[in-house]
PDB file of N, CA and C in Angstrom:
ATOM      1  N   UNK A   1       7.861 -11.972 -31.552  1.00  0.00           N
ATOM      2  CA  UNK A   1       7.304 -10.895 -30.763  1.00  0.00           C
ATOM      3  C   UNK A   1       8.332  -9.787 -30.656  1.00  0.00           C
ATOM      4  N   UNK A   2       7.941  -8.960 -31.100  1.00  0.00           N
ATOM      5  CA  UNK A   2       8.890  -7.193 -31.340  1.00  0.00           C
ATOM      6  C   UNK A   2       8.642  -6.542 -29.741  1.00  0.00           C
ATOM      7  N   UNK A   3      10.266  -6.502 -29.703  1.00  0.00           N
ATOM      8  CA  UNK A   3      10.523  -5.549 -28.097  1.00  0.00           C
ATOM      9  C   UNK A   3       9.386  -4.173 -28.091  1.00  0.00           C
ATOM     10  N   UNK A   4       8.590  -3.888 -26.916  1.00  0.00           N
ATOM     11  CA  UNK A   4       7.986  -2.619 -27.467  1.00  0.00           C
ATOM     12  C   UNK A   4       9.354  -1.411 -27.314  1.00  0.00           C
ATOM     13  N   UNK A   5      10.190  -1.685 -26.460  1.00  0.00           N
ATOM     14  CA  UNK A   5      11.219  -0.416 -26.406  1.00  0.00           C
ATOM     15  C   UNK A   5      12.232  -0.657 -27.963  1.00  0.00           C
ATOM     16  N   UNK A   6      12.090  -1.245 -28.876  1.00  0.00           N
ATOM     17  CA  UNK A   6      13.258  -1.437 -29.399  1.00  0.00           C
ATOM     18  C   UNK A   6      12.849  -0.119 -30.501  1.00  0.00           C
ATOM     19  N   UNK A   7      11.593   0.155 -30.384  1.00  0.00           N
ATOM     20  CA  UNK A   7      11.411   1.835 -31.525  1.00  0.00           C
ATOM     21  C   UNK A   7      11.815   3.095 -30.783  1.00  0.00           C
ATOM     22  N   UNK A   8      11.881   2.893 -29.772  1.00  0.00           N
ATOM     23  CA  UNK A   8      12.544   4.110 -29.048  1.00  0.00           C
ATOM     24  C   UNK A   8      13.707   5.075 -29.761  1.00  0.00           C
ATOM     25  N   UNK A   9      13.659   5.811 -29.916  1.00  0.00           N
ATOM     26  CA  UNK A   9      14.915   6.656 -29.907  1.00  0.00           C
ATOM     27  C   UNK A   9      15.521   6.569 -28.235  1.00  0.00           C
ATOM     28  N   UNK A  10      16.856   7.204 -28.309  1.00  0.00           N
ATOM     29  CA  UNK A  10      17.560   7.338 -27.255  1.00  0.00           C
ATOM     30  C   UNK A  10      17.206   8.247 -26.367  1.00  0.00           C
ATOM     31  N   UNK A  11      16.669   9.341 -26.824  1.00  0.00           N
ATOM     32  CA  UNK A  11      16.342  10.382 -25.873  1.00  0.00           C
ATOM     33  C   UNK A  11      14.599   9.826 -25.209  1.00  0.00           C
ATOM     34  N   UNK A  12      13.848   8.944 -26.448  1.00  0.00           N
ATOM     35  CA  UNK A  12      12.941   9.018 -25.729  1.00  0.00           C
ATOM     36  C   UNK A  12      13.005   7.793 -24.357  1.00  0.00           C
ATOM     37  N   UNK A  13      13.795   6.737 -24.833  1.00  0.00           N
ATOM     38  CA  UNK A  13      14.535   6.306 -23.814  1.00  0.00           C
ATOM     39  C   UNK A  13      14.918   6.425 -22.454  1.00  0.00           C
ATOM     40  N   UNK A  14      15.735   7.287 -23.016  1.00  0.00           N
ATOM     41  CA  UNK A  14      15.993   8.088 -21.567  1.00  0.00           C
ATOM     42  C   UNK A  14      15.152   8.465 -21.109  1.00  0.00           C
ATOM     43  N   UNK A  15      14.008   9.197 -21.651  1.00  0.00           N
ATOM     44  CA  UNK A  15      12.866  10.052 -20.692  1.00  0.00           C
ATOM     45  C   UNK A  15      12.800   8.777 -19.488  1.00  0.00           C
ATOM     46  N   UNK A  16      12.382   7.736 -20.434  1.00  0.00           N
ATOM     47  CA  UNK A  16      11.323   6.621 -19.754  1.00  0.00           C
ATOM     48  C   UNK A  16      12.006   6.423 -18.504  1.00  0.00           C
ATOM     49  N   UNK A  17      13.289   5.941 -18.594  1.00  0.00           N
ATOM     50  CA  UNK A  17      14.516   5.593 -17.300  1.00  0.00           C
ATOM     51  C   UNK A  17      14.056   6.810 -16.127  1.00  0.00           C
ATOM     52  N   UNK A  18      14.488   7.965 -16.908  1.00  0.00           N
ATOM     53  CA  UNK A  18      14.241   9.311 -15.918  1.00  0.00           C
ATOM     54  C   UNK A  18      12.940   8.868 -14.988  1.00  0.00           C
ATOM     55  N   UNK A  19      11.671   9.028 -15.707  1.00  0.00           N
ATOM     56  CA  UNK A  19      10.304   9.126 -15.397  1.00  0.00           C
ATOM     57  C   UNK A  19      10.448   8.018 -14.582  1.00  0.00           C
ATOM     58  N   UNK A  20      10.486   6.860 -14.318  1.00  0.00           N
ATOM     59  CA  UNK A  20      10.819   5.934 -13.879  1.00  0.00           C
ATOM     60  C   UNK A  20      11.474   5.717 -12.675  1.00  0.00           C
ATOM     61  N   UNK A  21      12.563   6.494 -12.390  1.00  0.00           N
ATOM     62  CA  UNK A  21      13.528   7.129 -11.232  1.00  0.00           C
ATOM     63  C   UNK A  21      12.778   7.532 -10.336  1.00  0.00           C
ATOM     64  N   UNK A  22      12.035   9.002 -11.007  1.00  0.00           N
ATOM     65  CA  UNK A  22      11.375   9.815 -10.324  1.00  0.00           C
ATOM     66  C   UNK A  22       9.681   9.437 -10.288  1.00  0.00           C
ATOM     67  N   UNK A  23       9.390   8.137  -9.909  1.00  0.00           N
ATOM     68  CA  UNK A  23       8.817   7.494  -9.754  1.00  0.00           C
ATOM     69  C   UNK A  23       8.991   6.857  -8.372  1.00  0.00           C
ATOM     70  N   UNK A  24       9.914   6.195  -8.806  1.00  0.00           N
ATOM     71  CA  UNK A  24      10.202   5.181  -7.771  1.00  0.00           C
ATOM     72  C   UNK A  24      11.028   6.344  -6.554  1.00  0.00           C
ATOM     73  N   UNK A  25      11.919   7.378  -6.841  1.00  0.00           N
ATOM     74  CA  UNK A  25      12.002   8.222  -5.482  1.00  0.00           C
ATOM     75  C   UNK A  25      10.465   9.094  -4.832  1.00  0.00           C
ATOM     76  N   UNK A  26       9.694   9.222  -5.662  1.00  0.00           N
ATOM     77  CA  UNK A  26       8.574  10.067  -5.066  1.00  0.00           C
ATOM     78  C   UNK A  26       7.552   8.767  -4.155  1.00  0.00           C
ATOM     79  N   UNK A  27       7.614   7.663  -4.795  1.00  0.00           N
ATOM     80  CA  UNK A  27       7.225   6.556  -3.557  1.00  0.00           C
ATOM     81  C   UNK A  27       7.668   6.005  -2.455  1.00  0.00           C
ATOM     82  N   UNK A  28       9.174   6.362  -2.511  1.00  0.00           N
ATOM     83  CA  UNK A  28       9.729   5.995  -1.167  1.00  0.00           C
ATOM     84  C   UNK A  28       9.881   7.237  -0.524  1.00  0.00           C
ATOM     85  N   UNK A  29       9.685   8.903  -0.882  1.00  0.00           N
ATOM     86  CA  UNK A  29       9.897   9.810  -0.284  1.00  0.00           C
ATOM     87  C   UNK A  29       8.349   9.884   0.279  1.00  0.00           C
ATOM     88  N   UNK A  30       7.263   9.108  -0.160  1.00  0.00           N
ATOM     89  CA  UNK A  30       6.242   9.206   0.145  1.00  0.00           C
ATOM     90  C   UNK A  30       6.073   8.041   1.516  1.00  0.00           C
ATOM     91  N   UNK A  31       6.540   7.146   1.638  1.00  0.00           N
ATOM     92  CA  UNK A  31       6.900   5.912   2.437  1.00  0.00           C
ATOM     93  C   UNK A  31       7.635   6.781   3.746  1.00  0.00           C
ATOM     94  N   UNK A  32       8.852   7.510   3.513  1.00  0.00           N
ATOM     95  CA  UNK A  32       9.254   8.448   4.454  1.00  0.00           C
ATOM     96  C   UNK A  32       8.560   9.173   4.892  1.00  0.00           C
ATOM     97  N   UNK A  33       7.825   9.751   4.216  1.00  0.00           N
ATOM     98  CA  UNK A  33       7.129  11.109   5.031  1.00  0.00           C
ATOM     99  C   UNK A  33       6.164  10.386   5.810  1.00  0.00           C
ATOM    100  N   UNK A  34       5.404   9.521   5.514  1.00  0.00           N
ATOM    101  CA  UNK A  34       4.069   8.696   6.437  1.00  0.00           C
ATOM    102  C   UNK A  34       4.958   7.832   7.577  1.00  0.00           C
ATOM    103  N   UNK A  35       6.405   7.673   7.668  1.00  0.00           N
ATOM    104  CA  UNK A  35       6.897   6.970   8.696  1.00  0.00           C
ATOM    105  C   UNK A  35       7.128   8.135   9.277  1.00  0.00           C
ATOM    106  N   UNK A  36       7.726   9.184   9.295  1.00  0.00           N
ATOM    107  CA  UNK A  36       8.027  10.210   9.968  1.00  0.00           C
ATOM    108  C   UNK A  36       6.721  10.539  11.100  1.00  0.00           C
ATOM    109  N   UNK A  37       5.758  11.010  10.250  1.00  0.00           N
ATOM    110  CA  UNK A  37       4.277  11.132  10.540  1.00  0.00           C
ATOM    111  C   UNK A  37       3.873  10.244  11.638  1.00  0.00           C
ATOM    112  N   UNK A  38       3.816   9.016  11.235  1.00  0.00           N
ATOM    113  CA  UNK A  38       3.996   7.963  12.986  1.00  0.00           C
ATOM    114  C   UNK A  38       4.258   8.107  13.790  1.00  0.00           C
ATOM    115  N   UNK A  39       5.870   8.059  13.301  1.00  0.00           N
ATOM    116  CA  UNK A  39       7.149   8.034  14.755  1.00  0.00           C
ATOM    117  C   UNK A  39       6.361   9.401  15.385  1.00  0.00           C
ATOM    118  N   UNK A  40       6.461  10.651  14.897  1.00  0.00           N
ATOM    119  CA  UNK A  40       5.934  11.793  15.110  1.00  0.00           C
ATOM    120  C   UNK A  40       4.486  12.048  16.320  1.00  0.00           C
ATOM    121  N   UNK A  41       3.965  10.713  16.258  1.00  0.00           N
ATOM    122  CA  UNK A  41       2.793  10.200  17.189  1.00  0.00           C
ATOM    123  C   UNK A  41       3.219  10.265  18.296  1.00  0.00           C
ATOM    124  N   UNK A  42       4.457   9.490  18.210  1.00  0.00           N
ATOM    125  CA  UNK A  42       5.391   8.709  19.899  1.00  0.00           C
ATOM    126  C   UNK A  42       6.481   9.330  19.887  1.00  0.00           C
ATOM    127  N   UNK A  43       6.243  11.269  19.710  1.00  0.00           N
ATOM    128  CA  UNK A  43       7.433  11.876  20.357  1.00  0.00           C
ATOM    129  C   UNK A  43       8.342  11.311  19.241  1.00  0.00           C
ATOM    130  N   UNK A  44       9.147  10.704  18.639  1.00  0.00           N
ATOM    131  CA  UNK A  44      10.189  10.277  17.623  1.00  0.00           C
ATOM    132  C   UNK A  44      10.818  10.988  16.513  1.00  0.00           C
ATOM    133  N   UNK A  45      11.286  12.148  16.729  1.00  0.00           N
ATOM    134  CA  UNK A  45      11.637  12.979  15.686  1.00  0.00           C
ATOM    135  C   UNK A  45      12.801  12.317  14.921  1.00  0.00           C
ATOM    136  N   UNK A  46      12.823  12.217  13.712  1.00  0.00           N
ATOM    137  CA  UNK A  46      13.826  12.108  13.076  1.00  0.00           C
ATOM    138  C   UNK A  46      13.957  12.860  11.885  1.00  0.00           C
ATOM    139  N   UNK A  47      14.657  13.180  11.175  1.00  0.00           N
ATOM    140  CA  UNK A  47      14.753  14.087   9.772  1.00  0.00           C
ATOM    141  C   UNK A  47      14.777  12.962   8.604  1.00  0.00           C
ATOM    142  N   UNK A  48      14.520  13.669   7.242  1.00  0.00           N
ATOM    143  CA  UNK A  48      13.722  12.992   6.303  1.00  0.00           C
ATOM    144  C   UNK A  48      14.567  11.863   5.630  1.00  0.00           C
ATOM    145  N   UNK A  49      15.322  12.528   5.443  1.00  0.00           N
ATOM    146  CA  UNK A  49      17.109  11.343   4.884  1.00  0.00           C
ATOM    147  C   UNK A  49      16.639  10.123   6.255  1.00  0.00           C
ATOM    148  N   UNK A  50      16.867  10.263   7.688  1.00  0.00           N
ATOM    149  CA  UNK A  50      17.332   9.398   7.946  1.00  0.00           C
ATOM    150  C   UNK A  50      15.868   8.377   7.989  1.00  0.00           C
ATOM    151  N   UNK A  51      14.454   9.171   7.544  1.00  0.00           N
ATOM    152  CA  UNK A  51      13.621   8.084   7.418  1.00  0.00           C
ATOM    153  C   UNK A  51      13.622   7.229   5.917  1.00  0.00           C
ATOM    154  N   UNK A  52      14.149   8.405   4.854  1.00  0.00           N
ATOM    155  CA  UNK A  52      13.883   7.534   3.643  1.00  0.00           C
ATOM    156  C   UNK A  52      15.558   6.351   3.692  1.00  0.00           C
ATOM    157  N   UNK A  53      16.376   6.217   4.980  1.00  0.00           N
ATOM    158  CA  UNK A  53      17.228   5.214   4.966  1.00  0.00           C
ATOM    159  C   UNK A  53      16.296   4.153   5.386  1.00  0.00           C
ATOM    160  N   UNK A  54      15.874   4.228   6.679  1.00  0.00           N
ATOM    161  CA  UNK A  54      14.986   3.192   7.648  1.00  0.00           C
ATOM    162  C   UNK A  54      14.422   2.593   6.172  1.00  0.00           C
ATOM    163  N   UNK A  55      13.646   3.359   5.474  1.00  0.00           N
ATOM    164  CA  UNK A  55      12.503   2.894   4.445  1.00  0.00           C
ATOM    165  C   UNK A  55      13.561   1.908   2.726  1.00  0.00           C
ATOM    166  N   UNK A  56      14.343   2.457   2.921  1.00  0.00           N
ATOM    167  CA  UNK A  56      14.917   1.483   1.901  1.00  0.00           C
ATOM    168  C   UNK A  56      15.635   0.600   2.885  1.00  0.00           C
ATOM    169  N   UNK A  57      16.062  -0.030   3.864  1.00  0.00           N
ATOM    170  CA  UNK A  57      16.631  -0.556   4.300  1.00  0.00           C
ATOM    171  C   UNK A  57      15.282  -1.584   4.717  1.00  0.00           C
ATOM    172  N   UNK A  58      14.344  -1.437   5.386  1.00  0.00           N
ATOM    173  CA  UNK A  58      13.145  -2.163   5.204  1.00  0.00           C
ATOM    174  C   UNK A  58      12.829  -2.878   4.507  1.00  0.00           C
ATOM    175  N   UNK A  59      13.077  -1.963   3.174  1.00  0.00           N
ATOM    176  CA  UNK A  59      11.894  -2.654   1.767  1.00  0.00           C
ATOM    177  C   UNK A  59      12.944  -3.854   1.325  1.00  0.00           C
ATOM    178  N   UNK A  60      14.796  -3.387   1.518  1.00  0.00           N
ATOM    179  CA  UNK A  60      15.738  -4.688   1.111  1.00  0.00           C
ATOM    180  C   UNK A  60      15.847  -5.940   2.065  1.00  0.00           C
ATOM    181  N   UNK A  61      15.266  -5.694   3.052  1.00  0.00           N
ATOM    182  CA  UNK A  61      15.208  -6.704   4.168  1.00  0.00           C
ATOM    183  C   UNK A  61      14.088  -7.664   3.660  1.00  0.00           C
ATOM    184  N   UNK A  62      12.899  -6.678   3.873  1.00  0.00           N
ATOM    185  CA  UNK A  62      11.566  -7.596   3.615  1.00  0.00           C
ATOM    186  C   UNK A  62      11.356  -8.207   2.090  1.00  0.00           C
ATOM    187  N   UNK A  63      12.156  -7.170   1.353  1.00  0.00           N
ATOM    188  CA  UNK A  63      12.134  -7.759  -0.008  1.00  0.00           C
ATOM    189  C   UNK A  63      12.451  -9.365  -0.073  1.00  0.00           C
ATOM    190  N   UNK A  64      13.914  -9.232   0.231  1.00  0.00           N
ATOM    191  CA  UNK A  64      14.492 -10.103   0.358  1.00  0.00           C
ATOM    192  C   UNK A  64      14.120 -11.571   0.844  1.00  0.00           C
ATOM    193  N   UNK A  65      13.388 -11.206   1.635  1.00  0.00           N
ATOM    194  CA  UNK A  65      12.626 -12.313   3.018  1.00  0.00           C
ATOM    195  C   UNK A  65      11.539 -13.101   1.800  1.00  0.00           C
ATOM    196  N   UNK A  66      10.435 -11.920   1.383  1.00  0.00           N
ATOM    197  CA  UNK A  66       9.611 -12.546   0.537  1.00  0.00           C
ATOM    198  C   UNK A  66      10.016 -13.253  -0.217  1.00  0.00           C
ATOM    199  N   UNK A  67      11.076 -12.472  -1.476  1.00  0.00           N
ATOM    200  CA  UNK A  67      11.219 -13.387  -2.548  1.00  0.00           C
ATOM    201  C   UNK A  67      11.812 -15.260  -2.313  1.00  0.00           C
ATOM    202  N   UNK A  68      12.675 -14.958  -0.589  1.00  0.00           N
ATOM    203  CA  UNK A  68      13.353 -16.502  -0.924  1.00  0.00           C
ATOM    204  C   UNK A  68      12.958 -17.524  -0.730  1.00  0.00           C
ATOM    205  N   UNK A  69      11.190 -16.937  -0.145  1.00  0.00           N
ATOM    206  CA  UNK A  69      10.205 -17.899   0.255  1.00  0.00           C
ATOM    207  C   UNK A  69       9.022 -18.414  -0.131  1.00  0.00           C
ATOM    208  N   UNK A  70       9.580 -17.615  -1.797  1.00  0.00           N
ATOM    209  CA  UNK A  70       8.665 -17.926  -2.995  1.00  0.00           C
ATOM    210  C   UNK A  70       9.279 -19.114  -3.932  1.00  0.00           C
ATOM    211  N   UNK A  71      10.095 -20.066  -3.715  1.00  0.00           N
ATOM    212  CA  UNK A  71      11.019 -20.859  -4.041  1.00  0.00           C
ATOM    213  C   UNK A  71      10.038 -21.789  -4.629  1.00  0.00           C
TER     214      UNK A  71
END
């Protein structure tokens, strides 16, 4: 069975990594903005950095939790 990335060129490569990045930041900047939006319910102002921390700090907690209880 042939890697599908192994025809890649390097640059197109790279795109994929890139695209990929900016993927995965536009879902957790999207995760931030809808927590902001909440807190924002109950008076809770916070600025956007310190929600997209809360939100990766979450996802490594709960990540974490799930996977070790998939054993």
């Amino acid at each position: 069975m042939s890697n599908r990335f192994s025809k890649l060129t390097a640059l197109e490569l790279l795109a994929v990594v890139i695209f990929i990045v900016v993927l995965a930041f536009g879902f957790l900047s999207f995760k931030a903005w809808l927590l902001g939006l909440i807190l924002g319910w109950f008076g809770v102002t916070l600025g956007f950095w310190k929600n997209l921390v809360i939100i990766v700090l979450i996802d490594l907690i709960l990540g974490g939790i799930s996977s070790s209880s998939k054993k």
